[in-house]
PDB file of N, CA and C in Angstrom:
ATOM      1  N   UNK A   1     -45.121  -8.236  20.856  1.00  0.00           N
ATOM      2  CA  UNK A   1     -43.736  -8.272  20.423  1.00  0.00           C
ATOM      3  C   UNK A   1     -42.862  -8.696  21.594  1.00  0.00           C
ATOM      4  N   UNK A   2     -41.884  -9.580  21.215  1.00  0.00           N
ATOM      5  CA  UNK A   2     -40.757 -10.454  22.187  1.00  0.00           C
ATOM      6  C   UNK A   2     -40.086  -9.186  22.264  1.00  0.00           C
ATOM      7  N   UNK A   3     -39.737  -8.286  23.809  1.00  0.00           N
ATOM      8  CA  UNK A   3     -38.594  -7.725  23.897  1.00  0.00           C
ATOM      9  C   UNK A   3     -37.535  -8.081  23.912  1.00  0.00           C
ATOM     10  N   UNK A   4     -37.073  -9.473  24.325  1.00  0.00           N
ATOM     11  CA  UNK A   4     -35.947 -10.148  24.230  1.00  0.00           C
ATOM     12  C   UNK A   4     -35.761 -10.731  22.755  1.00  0.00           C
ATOM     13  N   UNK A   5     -36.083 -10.572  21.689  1.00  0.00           N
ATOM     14  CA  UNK A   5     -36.462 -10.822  20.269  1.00  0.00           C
ATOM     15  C   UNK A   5     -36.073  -9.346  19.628  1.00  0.00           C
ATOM     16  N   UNK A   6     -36.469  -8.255  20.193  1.00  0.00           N
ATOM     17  CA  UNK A   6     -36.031  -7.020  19.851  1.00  0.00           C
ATOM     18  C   UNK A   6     -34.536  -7.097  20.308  1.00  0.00           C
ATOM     19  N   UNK A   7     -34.206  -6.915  21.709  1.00  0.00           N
ATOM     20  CA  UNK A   7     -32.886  -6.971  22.106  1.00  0.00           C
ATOM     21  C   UNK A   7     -31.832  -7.235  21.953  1.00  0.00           C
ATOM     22  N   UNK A   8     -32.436  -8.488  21.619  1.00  0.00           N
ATOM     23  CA  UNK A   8     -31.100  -9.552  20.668  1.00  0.00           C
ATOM     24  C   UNK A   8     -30.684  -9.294  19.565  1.00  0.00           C
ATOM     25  N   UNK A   9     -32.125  -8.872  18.567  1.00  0.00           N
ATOM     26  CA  UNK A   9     -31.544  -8.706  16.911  1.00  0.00           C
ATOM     27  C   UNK A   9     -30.881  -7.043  17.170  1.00  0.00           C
ATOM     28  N   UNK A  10     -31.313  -6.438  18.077  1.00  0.00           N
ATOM     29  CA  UNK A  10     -30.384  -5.092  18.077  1.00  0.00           C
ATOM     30  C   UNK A  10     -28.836  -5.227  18.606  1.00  0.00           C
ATOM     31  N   UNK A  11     -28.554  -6.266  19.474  1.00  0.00           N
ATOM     32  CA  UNK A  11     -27.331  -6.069  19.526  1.00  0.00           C
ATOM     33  C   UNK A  11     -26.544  -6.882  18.287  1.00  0.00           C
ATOM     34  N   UNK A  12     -27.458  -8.031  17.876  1.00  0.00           N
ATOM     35  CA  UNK A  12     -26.744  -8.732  16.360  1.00  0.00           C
ATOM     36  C   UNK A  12     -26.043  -7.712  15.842  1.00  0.00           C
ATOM     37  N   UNK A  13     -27.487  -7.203  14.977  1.00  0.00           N
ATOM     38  CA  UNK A  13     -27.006  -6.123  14.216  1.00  0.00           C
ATOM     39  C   UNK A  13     -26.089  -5.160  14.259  1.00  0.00           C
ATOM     40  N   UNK A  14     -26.271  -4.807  15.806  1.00  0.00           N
ATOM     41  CA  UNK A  14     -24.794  -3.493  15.890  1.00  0.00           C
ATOM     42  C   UNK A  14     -23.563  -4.348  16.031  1.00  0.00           C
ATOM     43  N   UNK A  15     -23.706  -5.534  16.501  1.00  0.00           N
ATOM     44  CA  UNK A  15     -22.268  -5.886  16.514  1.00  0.00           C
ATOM     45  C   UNK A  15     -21.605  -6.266  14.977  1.00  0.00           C
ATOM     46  N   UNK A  16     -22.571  -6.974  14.156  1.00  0.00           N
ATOM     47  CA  UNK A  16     -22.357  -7.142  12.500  1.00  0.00           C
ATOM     48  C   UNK A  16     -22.218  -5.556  11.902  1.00  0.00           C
ATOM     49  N   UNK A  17     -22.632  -4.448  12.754  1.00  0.00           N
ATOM     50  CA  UNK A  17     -22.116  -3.566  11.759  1.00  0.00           C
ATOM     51  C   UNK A  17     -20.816  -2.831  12.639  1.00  0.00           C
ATOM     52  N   UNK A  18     -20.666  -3.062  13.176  1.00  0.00           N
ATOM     53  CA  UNK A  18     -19.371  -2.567  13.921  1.00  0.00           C
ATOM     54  C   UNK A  18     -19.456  -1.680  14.900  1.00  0.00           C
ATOM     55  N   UNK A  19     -20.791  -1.545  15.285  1.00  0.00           N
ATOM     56  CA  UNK A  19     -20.688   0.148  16.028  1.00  0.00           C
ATOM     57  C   UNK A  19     -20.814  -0.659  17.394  1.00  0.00           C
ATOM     58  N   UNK A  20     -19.611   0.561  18.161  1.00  0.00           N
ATOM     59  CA  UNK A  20     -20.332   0.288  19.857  1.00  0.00           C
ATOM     60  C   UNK A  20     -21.424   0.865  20.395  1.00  0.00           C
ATOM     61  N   UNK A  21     -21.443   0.348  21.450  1.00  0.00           N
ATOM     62  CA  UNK A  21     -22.324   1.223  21.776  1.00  0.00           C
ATOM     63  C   UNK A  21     -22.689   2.762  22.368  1.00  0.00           C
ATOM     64  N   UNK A  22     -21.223   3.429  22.210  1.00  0.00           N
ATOM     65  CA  UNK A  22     -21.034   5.053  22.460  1.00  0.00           C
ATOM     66  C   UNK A  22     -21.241   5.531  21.086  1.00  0.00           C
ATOM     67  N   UNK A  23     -21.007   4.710  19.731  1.00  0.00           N
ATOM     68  CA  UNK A  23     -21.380   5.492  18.945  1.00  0.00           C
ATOM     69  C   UNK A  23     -23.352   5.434  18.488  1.00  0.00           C
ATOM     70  N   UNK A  24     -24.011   4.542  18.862  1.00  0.00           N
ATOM     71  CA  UNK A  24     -25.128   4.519  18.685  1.00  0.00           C
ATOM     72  C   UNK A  24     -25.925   5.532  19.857  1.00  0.00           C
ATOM     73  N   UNK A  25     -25.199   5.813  20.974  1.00  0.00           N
ATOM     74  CA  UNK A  25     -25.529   6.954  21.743  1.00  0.00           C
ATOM     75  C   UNK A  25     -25.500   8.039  21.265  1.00  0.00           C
ATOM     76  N   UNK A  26     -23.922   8.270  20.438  1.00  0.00           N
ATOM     77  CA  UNK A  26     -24.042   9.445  20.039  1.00  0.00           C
ATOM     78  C   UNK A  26     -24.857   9.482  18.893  1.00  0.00           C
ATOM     79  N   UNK A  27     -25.318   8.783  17.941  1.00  0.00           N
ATOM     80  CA  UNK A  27     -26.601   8.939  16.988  1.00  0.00           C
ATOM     81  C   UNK A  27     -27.583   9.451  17.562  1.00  0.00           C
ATOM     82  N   UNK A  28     -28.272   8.655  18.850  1.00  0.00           N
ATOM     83  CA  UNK A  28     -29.594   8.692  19.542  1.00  0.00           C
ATOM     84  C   UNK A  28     -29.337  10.154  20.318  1.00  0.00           C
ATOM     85  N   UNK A  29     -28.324  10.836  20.300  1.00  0.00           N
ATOM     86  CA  UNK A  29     -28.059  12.289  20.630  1.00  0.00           C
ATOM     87  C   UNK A  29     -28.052  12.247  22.468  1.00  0.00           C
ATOM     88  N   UNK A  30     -27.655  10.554  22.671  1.00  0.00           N
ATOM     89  CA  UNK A  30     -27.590  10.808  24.478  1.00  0.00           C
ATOM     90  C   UNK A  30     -26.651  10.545  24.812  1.00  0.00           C
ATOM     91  N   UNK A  31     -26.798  10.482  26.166  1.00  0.00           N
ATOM     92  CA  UNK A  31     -24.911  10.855  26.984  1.00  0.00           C
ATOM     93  C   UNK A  31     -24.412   9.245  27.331  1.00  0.00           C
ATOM     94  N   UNK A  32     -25.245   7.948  26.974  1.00  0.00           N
ATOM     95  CA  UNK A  32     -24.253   6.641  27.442  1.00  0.00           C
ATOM     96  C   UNK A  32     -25.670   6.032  26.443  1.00  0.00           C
ATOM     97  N   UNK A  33     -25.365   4.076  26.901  1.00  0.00           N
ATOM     98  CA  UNK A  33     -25.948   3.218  25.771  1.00  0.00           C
ATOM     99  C   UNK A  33     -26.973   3.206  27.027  1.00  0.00           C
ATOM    100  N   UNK A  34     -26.646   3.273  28.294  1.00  0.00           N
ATOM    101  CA  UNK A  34     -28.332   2.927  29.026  1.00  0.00           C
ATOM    102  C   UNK A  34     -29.202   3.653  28.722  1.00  0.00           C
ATOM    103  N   UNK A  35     -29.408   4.840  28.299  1.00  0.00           N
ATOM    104  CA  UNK A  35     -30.377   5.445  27.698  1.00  0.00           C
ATOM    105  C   UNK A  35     -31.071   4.335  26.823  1.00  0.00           C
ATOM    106  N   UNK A  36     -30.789   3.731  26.123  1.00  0.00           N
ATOM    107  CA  UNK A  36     -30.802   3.305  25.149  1.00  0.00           C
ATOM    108  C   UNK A  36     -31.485   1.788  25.480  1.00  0.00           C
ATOM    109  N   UNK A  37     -30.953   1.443  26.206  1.00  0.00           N
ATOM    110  CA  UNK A  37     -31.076   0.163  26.812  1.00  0.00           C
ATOM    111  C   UNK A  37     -32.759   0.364  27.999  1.00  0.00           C
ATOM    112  N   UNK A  38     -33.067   1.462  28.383  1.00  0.00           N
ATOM    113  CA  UNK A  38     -34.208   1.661  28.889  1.00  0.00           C
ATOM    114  C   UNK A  38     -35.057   2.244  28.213  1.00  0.00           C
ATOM    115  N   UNK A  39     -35.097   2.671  26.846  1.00  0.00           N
ATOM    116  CA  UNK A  39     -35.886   2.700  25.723  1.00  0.00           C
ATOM    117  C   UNK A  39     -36.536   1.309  25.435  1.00  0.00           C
ATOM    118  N   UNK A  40     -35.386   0.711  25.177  1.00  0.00           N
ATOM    119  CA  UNK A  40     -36.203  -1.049  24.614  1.00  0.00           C
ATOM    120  C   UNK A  40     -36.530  -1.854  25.988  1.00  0.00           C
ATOM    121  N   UNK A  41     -36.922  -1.177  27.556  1.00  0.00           N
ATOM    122  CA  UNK A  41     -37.197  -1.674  28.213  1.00  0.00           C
ATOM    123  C   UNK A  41     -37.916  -0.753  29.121  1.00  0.00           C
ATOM    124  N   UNK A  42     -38.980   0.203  28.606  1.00  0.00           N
ATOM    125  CA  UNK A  42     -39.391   0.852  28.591  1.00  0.00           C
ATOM    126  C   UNK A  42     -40.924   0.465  29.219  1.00  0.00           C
ATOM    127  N   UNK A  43     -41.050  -0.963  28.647  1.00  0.00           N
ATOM    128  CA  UNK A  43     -42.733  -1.415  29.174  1.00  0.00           C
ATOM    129  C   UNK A  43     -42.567  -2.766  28.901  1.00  0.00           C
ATOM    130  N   UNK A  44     -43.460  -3.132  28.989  1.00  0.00           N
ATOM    131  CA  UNK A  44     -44.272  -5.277  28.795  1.00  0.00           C
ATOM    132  C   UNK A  44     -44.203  -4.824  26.960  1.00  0.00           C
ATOM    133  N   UNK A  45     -44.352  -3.842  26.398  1.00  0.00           N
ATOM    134  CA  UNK A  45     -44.329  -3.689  24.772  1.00  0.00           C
ATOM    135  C   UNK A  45     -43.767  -2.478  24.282  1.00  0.00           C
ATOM    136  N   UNK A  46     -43.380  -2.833  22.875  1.00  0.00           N
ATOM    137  CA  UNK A  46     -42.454  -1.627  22.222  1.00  0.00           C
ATOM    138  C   UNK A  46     -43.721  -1.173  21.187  1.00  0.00           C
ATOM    139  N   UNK A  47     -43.711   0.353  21.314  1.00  0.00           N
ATOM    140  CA  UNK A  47     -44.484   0.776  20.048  1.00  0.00           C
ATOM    141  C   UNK A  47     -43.674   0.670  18.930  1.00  0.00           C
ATOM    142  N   UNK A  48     -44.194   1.101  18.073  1.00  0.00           N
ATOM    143  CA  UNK A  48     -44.137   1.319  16.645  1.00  0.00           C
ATOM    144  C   UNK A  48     -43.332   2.095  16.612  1.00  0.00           C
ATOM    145  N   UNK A  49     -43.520   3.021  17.153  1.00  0.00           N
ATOM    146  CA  UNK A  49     -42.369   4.894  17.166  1.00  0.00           C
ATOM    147  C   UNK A  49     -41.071   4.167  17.502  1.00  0.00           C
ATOM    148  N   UNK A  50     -41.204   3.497  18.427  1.00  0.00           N
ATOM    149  CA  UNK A  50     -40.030   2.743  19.391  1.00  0.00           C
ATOM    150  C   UNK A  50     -38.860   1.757  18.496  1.00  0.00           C
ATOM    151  N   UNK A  51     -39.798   0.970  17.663  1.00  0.00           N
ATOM    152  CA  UNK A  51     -39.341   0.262  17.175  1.00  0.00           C
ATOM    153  C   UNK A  51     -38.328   0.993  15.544  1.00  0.00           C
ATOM    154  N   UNK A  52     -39.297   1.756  15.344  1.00  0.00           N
ATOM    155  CA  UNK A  52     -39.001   2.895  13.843  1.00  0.00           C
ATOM    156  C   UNK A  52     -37.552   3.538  14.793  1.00  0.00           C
ATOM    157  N   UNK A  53     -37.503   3.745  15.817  1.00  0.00           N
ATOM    158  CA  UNK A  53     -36.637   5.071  16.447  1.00  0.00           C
ATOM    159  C   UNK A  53     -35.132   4.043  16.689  1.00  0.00           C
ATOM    160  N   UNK A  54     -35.022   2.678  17.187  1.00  0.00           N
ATOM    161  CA  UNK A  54     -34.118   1.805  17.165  1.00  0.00           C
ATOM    162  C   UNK A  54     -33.414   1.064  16.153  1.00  0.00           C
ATOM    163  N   UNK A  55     -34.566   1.180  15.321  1.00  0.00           N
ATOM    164  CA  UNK A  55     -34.018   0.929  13.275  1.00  0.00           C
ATOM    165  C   UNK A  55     -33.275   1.751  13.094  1.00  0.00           C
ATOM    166  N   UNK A  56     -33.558   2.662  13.233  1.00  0.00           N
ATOM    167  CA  UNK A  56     -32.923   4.224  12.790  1.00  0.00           C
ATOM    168  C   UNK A  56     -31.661   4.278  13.275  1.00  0.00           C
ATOM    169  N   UNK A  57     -31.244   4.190  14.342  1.00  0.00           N
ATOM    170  CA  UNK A  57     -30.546   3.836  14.998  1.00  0.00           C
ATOM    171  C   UNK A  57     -29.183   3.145  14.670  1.00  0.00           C
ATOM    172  N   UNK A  58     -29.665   1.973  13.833  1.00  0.00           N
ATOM    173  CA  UNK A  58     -28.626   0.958  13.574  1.00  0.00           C
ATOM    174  C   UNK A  58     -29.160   1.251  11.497  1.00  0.00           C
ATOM    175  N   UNK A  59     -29.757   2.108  11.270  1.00  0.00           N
ATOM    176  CA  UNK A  59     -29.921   2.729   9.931  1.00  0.00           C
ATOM    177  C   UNK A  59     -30.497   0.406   9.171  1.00  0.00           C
ATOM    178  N   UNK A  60     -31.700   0.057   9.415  1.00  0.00           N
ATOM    179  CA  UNK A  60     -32.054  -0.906   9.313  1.00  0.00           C
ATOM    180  C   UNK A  60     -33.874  -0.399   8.862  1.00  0.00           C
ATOM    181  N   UNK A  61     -34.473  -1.404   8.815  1.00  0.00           N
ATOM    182  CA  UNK A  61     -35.722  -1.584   8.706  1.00  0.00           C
ATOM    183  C   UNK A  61     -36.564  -1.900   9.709  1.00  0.00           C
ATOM    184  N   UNK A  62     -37.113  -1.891  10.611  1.00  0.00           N
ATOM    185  CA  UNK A  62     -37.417  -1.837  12.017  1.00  0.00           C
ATOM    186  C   UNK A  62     -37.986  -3.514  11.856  1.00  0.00           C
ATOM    187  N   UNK A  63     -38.270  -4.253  10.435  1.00  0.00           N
ATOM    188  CA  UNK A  63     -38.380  -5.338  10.637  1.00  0.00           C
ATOM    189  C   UNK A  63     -37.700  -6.397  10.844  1.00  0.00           C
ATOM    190  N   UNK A  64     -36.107  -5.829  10.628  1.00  0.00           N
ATOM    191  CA  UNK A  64     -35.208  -6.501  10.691  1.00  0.00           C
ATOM    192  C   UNK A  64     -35.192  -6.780  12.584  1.00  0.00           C
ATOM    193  N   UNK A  65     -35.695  -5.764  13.507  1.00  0.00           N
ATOM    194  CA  UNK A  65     -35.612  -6.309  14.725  1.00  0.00           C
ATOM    195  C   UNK A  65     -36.470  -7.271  15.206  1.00  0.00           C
ATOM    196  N   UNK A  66     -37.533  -7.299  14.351  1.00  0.00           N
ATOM    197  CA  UNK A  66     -38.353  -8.584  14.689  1.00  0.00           C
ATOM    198  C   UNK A  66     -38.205  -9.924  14.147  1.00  0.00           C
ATOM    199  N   UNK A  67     -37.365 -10.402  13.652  1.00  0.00           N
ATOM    200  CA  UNK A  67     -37.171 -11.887  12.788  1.00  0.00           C
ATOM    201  C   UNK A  67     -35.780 -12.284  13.170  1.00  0.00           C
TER     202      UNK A  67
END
């Protein structure tokens, strides 16, 4: 999986749905968006959990971050 392919369709998406990024922190229950931002940069690959946990996130289909 392209992390920069993940990255991108996650910020699409939050920006098409309006949220910043303090409110997707406060979803993910942490204190800023770098949390967040070192989740999806976490390794050379995103698991599955990873990918399910960043859908969630932006309330999407975790396939929507891959296409």
């Amino acid at each position: 999986m392209d992390l920069k392919v993940i990255e991108k369709n996650f910020q699409r998406i939050r920006r098409e749905k309006g949220l910043t990024w303090a409110e997707i922190a406060d979803r993910a229950g942490v204190r800023n968006y770098q949390t967040i931002l070192n989740l999806m940069h976490q390794g050379k690959t995103v698991t599955l959990a990873t990918l399910e946990r960043l859908a969630g996130l932006l309330e999407v289909d975790f396939w929507d971050l891959l296409t």
